[in-house]
Protein backbone atom coordinates (compact mmCIF):
# COMPACT_ATOMS: atom_id res chain seq x y z
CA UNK A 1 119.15 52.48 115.46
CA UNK A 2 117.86 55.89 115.77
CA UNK A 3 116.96 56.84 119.81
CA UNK A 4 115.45 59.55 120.57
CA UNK A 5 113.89 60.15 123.80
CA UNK A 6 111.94 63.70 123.78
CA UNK A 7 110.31 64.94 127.14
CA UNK A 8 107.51 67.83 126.02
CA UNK A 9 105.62 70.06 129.03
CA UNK A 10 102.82 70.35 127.98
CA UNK A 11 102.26 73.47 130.19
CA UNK A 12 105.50 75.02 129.43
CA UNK A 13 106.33 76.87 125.88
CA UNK A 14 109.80 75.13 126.61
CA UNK A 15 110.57 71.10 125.05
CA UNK A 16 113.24 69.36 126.99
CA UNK A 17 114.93 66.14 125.58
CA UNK A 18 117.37 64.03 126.70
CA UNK A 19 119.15 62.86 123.47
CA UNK A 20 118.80 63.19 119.94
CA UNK A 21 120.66 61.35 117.93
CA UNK A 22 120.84 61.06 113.89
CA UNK A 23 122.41 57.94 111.95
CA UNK A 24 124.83 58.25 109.38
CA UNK A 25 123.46 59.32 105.83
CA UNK A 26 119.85 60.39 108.06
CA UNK A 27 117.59 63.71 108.46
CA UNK A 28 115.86 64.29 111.09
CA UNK A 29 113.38 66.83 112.27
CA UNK A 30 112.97 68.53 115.37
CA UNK A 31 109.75 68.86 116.89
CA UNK A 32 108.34 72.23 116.12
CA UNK A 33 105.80 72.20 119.35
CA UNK A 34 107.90 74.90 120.98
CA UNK A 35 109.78 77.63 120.44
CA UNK A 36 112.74 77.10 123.21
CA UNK A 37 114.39 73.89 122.76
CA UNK A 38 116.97 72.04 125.72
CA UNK A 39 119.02 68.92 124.32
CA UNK A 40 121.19 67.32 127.09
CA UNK A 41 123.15 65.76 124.13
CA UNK A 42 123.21 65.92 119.95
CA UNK A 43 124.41 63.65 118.29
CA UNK A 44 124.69 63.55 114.24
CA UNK A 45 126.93 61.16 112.78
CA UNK A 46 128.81 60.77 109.82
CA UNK A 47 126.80 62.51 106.50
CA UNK A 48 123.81 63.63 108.88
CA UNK A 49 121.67 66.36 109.19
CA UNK A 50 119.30 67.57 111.67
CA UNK A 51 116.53 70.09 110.75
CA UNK A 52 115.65 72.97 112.58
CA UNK A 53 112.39 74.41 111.83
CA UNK A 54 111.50 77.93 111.27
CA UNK A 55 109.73 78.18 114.41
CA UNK A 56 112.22 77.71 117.26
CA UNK A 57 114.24 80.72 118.52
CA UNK A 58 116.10 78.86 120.44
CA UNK A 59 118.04 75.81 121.39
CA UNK A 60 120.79 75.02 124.07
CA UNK A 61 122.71 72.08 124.16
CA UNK A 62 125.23 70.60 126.61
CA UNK A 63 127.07 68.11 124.90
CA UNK A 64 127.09 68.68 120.81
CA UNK A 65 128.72 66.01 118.49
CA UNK A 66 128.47 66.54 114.63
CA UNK A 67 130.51 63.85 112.58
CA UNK A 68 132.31 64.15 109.66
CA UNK A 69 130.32 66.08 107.10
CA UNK A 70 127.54 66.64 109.23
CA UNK A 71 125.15 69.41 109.07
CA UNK A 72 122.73 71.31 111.23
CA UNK A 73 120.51 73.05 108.83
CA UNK A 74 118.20 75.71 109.66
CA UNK A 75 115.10 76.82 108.16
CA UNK A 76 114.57 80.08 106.91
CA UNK A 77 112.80 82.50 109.17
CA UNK A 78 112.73 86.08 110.02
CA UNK A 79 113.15 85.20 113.76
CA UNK A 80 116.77 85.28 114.58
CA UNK A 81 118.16 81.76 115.91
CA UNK A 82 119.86 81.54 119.52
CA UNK A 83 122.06 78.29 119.25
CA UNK A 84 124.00 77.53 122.69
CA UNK A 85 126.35 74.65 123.06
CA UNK A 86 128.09 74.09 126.11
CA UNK A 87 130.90 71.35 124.87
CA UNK A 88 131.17 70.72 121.45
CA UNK A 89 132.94 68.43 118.77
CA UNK A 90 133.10 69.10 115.42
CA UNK A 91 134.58 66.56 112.88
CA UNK A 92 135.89 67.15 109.44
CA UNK A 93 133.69 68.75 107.21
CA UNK A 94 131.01 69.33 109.30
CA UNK A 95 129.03 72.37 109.08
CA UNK A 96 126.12 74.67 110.48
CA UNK A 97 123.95 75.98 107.42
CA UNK A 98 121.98 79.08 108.39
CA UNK A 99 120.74 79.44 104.72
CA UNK A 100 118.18 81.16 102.52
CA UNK A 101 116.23 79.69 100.22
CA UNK A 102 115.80 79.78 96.42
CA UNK A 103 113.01 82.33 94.99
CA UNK A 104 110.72 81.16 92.35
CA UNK A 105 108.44 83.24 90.14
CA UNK A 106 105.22 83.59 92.76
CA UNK A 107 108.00 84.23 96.12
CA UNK A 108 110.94 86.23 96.61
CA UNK A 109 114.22 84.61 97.32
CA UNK A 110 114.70 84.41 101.37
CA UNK A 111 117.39 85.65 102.98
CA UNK A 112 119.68 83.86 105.49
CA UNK A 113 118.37 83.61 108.94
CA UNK A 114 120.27 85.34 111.58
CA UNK A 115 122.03 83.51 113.45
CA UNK A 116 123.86 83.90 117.33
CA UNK A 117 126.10 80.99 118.00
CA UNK A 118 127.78 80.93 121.84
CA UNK A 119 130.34 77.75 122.51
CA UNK A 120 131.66 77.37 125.41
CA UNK A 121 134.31 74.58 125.04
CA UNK A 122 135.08 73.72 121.55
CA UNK A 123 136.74 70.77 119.99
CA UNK A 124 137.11 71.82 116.24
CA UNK A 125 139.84 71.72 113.52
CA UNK A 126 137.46 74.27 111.89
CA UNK A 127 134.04 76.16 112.68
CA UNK A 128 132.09 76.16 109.68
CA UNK A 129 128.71 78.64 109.26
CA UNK A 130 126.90 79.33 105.86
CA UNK A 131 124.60 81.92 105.90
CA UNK A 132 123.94 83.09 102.44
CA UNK A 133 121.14 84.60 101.12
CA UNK A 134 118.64 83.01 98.60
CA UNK A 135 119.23 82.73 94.90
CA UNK A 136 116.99 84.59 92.51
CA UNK A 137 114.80 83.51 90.30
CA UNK A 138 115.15 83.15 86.55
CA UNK A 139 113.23 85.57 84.27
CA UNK A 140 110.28 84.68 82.66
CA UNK A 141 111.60 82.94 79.07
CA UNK A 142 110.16 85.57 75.98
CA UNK A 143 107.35 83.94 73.87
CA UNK A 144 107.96 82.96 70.17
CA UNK A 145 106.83 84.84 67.41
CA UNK A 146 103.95 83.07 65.54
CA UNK A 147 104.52 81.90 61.90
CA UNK A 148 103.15 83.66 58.98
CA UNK A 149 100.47 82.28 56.79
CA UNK A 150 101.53 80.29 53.69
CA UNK A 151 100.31 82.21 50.62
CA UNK A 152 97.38 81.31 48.41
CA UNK A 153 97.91 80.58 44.20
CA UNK A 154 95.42 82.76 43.31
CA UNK A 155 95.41 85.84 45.93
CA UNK A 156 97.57 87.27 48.71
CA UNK A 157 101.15 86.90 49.16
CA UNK A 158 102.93 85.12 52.08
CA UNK A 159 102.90 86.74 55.51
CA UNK A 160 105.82 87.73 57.17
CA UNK A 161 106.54 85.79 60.69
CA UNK A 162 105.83 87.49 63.99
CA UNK A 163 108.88 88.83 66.33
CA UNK A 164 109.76 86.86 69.54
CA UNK A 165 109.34 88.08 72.26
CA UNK A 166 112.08 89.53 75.26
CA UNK A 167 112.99 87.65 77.93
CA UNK A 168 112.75 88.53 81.84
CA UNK A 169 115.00 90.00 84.40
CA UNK A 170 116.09 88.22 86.45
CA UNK A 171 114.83 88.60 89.97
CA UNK A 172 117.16 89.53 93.11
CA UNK A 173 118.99 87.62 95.28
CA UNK A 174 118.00 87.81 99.24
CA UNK A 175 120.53 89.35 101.77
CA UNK A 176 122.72 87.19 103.95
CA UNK A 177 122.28 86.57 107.26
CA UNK A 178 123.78 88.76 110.58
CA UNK A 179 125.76 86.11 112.27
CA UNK A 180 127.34 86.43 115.57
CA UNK A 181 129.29 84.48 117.28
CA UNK A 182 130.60 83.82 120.46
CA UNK A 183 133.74 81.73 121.66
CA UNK A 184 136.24 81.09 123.78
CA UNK A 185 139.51 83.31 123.92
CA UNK A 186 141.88 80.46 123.01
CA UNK A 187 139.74 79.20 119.60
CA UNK A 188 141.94 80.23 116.95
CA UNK A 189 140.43 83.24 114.63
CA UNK A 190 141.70 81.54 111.26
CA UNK A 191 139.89 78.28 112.00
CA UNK A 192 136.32 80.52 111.86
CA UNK A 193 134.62 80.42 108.35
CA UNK A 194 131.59 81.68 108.07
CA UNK A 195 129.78 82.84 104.75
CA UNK A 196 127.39 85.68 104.85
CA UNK A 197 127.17 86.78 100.91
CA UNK A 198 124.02 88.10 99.19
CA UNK A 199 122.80 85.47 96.97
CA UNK A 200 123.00 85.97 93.47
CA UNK A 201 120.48 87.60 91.22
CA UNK A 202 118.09 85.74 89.33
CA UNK A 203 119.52 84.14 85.32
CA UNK A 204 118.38 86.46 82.60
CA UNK A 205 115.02 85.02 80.43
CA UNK A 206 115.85 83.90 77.15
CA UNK A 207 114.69 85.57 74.24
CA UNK A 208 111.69 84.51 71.99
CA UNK A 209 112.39 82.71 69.13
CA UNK A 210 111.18 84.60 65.64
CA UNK A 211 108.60 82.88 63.87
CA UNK A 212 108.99 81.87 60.10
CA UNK A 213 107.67 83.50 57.31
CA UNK A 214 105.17 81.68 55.19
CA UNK A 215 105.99 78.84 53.06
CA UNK A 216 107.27 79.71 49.27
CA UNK A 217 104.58 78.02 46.93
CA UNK A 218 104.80 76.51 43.57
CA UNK A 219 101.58 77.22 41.44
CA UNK A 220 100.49 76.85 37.79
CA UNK A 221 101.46 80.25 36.59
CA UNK A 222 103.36 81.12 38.89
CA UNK A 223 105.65 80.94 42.13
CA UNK A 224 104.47 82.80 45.21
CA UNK A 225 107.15 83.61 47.28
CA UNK A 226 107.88 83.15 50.81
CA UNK A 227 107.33 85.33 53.60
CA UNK A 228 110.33 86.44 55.68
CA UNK A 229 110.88 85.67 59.27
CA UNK A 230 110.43 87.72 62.13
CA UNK A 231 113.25 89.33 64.44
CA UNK A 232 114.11 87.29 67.61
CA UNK A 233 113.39 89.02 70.75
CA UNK A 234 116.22 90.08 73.34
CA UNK A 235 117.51 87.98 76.43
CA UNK A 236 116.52 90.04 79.78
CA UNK A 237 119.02 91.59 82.01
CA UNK A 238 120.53 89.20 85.12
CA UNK A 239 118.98 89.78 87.99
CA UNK A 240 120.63 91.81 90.98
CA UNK A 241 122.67 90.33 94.22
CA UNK A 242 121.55 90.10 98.05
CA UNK A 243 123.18 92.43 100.03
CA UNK A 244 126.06 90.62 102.27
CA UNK A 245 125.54 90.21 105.68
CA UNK A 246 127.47 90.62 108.39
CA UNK A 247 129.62 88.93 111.35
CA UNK A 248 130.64 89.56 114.31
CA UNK A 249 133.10 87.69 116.56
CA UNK A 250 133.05 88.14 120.56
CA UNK A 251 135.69 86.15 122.67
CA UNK A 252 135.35 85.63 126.23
């Protein structure tokens, strides 16, 4: 069973809480009442993943626990995230996601939300930080050409079908995320991954298709022929990658 035990002020910008705790295979949500965030312990178990909204700057923990395959994800901003852990454990597979999101055709990819991570004691075969930028969006597909008109048997000849037209560019990727963090002096340097690449551009559109000419006809005298078909239109050009990122590791 899920416990979570969440002590707000209500005349402070600052939420305190106890415990959080996720169950295996789970999301949860923090509470995005305040800004400043104090867990005494986190706790996200196997195939978790706790959410942290776009509104909180910042969150310090004193005892952090992510099982295997865990995640703490969290949402896209353009406040920079301060995430502090005292002690922390980090199973196999288990990652922090600092992530931007996918653009569509009415918004702009988003880039990766920057990011400074402090640890004080940590208990980790690997630390593991994604903080790509967004994907772009697919150009717009071209329209297809229209058909031509069948011809008549006693006037007129058949028309000739309309081109297709191009596709879209693709639209750009968002930048990565500036991601620092902080860590003891003994934390080996080749157990740090952390991903900070643009996001890729946007798929080109595809082309319109041509439209058919109009239909050959069979009449008394004789045969009208058929129109010919139009010319497809052109696929659109990919669309261009997020700048990367950066990182910066500080021991102490």
């Amino acid at each position: 069973m899920r416990k979570v035990f969440l002590l707000a002020l209500l005349v402070s910008p600052v939420a305190l809480a106890e415990s959080v705790s996720v169950e295996t295979n789970s999301l949860m949500r923090l509470p995005s009442s305040s800004s400043v965030l104090q867990l005494e312990r986190l706790d996200v178990a196997d195939y978790g993943t706790l959410l942290i909204p776009g509104n909180i700057t910042q969150v310090t923990i004193d005892q952090l626990h992510l099982g295997r395959d865990a995640r703490i994800a969290i949402v896209p901003s353009t406040s920079s995230l301060q995430l502090q852990v005292s002690h922390a454990q980090l199973e196999h597979g288990s990652q922090i996601t600092s992530r931007g999101a996918p653009g569509t055709h009415e918004k702009p990819a988003k880039p990766g939300r920057d990011l400074t991570l402090r640890i004080q004691s940590l208990q980790a075969e690997e630390l593991s930080v994604d903080a790509r930028g967004g994907t772009g969006a697919q150009g717009y597909a071209g329209l297809d050409g229209a058909n031509g008109e069948d011809p008549g048997c006693t006037w007129g000849s058949a028309g000739r079908g309309a081109n297709g037209d191009n596709g879209g560019d693709g639209l750009p990727g968002a930048a990565g995320a500036a991601v620092r963090i902080e860590l003891p002096q003994d934390y080996p340097s080749e157990q740090i991954k952390v991903w900070v690449d643009g996001g890729a551009g946007g798929l080109p559109g595809v082309a319109g298709k041509p439209g058919r000419g109009g239909q050959s006809k069979g009449c008394l005298v004789y045969r009208a022929d058929g129109g010919e078909k139009g010319r497809p239109g052109l696929e659109g050009q990919p669309g261009p990658a997020g700048e990367a990122g950066s990182v910066t590791v500080q021991r102490f």
